[in-house]
N, C-alpha and C. Protein backbone atom coordinates (compact mmCIF):
# COMPACT_ATOMS: atom_id res chain seq x y z
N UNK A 1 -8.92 -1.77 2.30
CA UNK A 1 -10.07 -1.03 1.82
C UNK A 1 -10.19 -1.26 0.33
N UNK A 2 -11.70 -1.82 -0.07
CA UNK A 2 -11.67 -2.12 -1.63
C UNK A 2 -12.68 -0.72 -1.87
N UNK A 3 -12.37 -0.37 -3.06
CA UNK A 3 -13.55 0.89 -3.47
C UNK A 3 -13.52 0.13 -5.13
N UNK A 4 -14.52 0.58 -5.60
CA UNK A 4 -15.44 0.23 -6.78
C UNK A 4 -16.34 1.34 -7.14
N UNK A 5 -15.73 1.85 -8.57
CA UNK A 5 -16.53 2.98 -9.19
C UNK A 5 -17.41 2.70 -10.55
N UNK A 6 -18.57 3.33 -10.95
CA UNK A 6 -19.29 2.71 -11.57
C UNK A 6 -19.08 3.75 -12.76
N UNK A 7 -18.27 5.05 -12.64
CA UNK A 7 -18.36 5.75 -13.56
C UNK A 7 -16.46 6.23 -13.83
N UNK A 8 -15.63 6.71 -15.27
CA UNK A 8 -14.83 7.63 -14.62
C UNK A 8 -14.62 8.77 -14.19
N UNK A 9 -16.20 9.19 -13.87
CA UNK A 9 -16.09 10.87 -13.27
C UNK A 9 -15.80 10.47 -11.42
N UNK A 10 -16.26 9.18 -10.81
CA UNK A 10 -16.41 9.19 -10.00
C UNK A 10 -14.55 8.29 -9.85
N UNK A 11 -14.21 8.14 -10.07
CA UNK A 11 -12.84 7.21 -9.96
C UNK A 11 -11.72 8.25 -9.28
N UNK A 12 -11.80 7.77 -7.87
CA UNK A 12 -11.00 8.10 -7.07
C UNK A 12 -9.26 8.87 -7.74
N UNK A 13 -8.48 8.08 -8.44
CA UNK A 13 -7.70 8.79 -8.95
C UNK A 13 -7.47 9.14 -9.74
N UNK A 14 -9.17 9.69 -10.59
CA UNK A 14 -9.46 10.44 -11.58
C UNK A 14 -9.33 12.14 -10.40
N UNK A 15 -9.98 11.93 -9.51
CA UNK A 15 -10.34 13.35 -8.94
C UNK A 15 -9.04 13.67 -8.33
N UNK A 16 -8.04 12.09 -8.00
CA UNK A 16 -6.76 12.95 -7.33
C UNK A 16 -6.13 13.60 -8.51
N UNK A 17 -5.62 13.34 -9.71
CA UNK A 17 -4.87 13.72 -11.19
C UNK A 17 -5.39 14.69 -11.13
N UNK A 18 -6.68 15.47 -11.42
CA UNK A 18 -7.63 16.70 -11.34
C UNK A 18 -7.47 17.73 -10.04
N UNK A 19 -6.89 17.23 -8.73
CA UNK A 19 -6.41 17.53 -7.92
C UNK A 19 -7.81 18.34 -6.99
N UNK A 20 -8.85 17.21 -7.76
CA UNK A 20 -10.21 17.65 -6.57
C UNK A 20 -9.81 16.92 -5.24
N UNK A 21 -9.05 15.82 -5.12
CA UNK A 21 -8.73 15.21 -3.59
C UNK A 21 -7.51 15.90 -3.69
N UNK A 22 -6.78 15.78 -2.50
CA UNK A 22 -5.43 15.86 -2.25
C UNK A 22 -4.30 14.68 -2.00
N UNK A 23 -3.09 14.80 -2.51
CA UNK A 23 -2.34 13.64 -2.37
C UNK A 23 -1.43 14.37 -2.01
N UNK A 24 -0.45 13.27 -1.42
CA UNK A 24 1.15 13.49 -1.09
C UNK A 24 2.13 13.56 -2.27
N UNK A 25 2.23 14.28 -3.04
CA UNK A 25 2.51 14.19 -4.38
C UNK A 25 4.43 14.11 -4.16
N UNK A 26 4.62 12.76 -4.81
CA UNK A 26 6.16 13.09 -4.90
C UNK A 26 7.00 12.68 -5.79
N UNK A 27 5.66 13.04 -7.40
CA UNK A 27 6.38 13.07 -8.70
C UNK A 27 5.40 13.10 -9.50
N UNK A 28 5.56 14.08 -10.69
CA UNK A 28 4.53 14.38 -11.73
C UNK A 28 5.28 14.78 -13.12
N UNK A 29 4.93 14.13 -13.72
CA UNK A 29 5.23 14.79 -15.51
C UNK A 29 3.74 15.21 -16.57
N UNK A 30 3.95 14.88 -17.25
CA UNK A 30 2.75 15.65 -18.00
C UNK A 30 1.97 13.97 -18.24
N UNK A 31 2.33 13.04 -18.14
CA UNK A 31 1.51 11.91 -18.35
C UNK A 31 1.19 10.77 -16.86
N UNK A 32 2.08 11.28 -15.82
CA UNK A 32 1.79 10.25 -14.80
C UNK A 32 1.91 11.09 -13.38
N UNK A 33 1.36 10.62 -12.48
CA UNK A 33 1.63 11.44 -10.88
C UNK A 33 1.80 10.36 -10.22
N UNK A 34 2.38 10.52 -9.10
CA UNK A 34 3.34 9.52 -7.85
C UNK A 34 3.06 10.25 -6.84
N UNK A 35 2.23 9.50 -6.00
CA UNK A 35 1.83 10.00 -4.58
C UNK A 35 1.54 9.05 -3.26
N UNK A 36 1.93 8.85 -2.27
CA UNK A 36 1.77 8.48 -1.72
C UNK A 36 0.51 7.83 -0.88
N UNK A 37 0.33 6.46 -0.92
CA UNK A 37 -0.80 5.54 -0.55
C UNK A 37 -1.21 6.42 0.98
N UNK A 38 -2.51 6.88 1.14
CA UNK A 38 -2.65 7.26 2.55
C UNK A 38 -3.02 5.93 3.68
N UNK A 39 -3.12 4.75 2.67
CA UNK A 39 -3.60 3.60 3.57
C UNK A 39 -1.94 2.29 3.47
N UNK A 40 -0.92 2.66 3.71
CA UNK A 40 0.08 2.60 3.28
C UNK A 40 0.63 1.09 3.90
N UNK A 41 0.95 0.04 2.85
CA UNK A 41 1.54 -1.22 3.61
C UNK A 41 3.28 -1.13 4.42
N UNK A 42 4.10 -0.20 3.92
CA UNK A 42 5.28 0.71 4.43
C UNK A 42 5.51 1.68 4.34
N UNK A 43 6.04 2.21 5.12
CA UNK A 43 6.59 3.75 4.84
C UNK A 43 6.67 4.34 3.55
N UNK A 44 6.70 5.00 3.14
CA UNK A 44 6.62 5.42 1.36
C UNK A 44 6.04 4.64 0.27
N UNK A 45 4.91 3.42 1.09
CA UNK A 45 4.34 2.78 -0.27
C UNK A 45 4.06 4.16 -1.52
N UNK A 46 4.12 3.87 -2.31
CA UNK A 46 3.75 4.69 -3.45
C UNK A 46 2.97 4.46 -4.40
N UNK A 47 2.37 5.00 -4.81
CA UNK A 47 1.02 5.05 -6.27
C UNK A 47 1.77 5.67 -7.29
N UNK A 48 1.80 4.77 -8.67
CA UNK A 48 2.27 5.71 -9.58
C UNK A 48 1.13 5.22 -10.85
N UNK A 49 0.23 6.75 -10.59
CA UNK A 49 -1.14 6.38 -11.77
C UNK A 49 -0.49 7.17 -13.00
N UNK A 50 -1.75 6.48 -13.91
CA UNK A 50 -1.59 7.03 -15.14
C UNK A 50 -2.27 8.77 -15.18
N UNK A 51 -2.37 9.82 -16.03
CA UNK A 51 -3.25 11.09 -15.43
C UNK A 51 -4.72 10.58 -16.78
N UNK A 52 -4.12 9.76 -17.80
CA UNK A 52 -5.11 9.85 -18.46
C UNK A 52 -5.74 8.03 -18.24
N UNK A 53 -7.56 8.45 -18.01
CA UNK A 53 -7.39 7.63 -17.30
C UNK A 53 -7.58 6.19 -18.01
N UNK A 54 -7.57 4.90 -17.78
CA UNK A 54 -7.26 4.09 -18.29
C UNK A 54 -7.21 2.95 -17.21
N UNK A 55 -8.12 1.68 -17.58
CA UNK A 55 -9.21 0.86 -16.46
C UNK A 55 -7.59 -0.28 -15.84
N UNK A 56 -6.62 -0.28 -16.83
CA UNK A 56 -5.48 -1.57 -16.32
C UNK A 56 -4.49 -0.94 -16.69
N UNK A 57 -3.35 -1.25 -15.73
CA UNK A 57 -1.94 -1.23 -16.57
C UNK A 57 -1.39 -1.52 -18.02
N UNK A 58 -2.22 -2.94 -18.53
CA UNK A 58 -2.17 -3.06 -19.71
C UNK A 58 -2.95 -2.67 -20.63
N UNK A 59 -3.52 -1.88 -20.78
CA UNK A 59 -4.76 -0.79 -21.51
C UNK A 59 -3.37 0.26 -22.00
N UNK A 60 -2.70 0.34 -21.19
CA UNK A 60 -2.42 2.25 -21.16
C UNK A 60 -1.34 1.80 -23.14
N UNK A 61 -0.98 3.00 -23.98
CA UNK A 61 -0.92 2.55 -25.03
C UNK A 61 0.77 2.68 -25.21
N UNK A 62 1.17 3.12 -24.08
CA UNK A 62 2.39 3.16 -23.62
C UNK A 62 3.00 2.83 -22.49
N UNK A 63 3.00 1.74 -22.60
CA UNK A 63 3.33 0.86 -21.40
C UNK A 63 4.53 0.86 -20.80
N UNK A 64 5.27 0.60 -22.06
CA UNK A 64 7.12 0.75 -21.74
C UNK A 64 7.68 2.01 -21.36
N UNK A 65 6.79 3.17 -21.64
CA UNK A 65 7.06 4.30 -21.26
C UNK A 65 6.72 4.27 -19.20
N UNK A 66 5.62 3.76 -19.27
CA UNK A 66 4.95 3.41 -17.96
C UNK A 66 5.87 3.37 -17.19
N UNK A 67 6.36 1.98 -17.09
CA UNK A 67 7.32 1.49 -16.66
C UNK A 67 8.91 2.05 -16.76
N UNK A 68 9.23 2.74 -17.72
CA UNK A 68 10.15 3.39 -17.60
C UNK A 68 10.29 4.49 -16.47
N UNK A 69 8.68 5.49 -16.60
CA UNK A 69 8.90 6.12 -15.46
C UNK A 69 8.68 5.26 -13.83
N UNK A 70 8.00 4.38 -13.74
CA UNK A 70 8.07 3.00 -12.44
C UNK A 70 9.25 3.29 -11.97
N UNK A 71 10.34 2.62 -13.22
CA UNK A 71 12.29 2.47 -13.03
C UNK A 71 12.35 3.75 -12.21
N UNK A 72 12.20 4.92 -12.98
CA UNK A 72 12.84 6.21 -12.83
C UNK A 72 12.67 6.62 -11.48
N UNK A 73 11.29 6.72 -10.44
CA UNK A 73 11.01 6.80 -9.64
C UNK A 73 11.00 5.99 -8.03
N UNK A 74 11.06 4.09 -9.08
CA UNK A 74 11.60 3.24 -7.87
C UNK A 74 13.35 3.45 -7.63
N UNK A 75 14.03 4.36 -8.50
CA UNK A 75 15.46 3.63 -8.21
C UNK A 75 15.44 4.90 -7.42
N UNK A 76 14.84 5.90 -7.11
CA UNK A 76 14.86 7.60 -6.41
C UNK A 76 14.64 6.85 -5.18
N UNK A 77 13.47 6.16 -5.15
CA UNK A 77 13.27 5.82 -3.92
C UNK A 77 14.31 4.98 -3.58
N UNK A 78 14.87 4.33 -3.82
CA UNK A 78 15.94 3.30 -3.09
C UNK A 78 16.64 3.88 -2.99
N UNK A 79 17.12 4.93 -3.45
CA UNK A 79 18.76 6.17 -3.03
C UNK A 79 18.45 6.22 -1.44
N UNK A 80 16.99 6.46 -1.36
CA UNK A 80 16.59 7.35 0.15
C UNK A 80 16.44 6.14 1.04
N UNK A 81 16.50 4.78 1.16
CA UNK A 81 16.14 3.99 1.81
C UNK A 81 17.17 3.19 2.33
N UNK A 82 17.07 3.26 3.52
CA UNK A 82 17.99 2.51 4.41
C UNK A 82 18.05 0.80 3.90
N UNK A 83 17.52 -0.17 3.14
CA UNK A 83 18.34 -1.41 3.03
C UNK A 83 18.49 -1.49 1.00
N UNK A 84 17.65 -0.44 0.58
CA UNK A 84 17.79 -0.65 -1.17
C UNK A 84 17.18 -1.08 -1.70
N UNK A 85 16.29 -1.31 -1.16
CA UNK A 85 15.13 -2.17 -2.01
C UNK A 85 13.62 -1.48 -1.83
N UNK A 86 13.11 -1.78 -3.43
CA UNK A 86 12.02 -1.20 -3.57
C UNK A 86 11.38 -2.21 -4.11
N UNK A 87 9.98 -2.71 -3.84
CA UNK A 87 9.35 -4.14 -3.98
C UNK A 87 8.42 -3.09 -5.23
N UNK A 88 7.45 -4.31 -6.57
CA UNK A 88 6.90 -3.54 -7.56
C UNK A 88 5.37 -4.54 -7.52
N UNK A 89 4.32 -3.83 -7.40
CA UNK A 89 2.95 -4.97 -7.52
C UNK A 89 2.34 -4.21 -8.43
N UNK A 90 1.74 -4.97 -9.56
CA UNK A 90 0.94 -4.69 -10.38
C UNK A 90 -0.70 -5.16 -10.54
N UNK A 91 -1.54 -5.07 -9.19
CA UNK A 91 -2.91 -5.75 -8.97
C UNK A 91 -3.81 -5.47 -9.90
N UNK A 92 -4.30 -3.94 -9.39
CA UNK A 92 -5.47 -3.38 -10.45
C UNK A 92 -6.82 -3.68 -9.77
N UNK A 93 -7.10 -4.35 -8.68
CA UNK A 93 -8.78 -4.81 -8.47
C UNK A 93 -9.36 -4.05 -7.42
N UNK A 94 -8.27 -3.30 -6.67
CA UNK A 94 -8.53 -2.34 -6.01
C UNK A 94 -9.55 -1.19 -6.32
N UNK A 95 -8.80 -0.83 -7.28
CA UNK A 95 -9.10 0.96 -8.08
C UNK A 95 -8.74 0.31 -9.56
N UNK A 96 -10.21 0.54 -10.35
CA UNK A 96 -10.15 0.34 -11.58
C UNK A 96 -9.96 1.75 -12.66
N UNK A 97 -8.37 1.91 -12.06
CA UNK A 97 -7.33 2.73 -12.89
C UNK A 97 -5.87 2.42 -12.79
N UNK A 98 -5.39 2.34 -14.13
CA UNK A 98 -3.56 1.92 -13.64
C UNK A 98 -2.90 2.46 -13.18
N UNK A 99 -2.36 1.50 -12.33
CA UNK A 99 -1.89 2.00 -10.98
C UNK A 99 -0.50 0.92 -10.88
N UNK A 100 0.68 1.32 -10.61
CA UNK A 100 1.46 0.34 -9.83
C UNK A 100 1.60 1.23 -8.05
N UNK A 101 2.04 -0.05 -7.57
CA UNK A 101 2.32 0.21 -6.12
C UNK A 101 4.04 0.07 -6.12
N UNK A 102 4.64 0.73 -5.43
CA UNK A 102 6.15 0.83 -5.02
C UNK A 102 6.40 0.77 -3.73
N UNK A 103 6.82 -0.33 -3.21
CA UNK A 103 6.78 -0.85 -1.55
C UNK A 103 8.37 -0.56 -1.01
N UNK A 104 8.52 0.38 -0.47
CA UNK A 104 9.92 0.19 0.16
C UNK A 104 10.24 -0.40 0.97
N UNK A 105 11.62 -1.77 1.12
CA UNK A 105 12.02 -2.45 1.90
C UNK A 105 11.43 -3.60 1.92
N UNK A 106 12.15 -4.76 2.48
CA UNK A 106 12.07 -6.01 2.38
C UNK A 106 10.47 -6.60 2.81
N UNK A 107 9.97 -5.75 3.80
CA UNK A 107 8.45 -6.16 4.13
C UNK A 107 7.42 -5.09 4.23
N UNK A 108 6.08 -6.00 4.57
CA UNK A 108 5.58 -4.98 5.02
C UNK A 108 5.37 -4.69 5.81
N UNK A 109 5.21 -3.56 6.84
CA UNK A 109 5.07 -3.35 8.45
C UNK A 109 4.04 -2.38 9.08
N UNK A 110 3.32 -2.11 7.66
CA UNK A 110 2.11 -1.41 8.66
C UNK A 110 0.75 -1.88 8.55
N UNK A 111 0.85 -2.61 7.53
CA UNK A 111 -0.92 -3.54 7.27
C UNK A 111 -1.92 -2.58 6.87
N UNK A 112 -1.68 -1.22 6.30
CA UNK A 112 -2.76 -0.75 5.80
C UNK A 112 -3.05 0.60 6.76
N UNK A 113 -2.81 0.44 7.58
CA UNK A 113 -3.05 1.50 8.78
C UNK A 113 -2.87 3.23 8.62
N UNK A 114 -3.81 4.04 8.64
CA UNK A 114 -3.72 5.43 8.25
C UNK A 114 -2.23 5.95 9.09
N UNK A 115 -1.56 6.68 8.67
CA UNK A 115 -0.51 7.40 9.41
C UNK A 115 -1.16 8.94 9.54
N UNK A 116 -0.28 9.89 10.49
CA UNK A 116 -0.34 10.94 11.01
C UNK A 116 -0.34 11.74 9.86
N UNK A 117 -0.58 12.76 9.11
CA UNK A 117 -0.29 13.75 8.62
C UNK A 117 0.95 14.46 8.77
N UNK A 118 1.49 14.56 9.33
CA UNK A 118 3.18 15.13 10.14
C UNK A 118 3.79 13.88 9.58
N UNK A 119 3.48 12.43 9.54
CA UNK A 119 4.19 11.37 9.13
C UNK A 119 4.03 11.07 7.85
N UNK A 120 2.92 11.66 6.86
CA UNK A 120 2.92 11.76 5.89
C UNK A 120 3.85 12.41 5.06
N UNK A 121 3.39 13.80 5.52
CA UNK A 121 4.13 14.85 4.87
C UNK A 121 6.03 14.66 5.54
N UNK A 122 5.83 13.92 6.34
CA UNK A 122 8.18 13.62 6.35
C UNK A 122 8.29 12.84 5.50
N UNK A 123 7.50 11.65 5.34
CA UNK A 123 7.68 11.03 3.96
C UNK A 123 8.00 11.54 2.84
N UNK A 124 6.43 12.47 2.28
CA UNK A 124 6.58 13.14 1.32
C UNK A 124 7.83 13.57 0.92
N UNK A 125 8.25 14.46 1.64
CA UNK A 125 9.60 15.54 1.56
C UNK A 125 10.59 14.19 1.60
N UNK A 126 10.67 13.42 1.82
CA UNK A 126 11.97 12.26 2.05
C UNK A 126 12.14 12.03 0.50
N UNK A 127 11.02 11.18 0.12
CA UNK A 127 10.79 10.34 -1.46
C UNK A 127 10.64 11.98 -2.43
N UNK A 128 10.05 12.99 -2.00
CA UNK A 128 9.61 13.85 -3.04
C UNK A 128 10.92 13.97 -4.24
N UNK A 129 10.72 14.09 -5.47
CA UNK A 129 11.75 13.67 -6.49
C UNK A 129 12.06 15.37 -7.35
């Protein structure tokens, strides 16, 4: 699913940060939120946006901080994961807001496919940090 916004009032994870949508939230500080992809390539793919918003990863004016929290949150997830590995993509053409993706495990195995709500939320609570 590609989405394309023409404004940032209308930018999808402008309204999730604002918490007009709802997410699977399973990490927040005062500058970034981590929630779970509802269109998910594995089990706990993860979103970790910026809250302020900002069109690329390399825009944001603290990058290394970025990425520091990325570390902080991919190595949580690999505690919880049966082989240790947490895969890192940095696209952006999706959703023009920075965004990394956090893929747990060696592949991917669901192709995008909506999961259950009940399968959401065990996730959630699994990865929640």
């Amino acid at each position: 699913m590609v989405l394309y916004f023409k404004a940032m009032s209308e930018c999808i994870f402008c309204q999730i940060v604002k918490g007009k949508i709802p997410c699977y939230k399973i990490y927040e500080d005062e500058d970034f939120l981590a929630f779970l992809d509802v269109f998910p390539f594995t089990r706990g793919h993860t979103l970790v946006v910026t809250k302020k918003h900002v069109d690329y990863v390399w825009d944001y004016p603290q990058v290394g901080k970025y990425f520091e929290v990325v570390a902080k949150i991919a190595k949580s997830i690999r505690e919880k994961t049966v082989d240790k590995i947490v895969r890192c993509s940095v696209v952006g053409t999706d959703v023009t807001h920075a965004h990394i993706h956090l893929l747990p495990g060696k592949k991917n195995d669901l192709t995008g496919k909506k999961l259950s709500v009940d399968e959401m939320e065990k996730i959630r609570k699994r990865f929640k940090m």
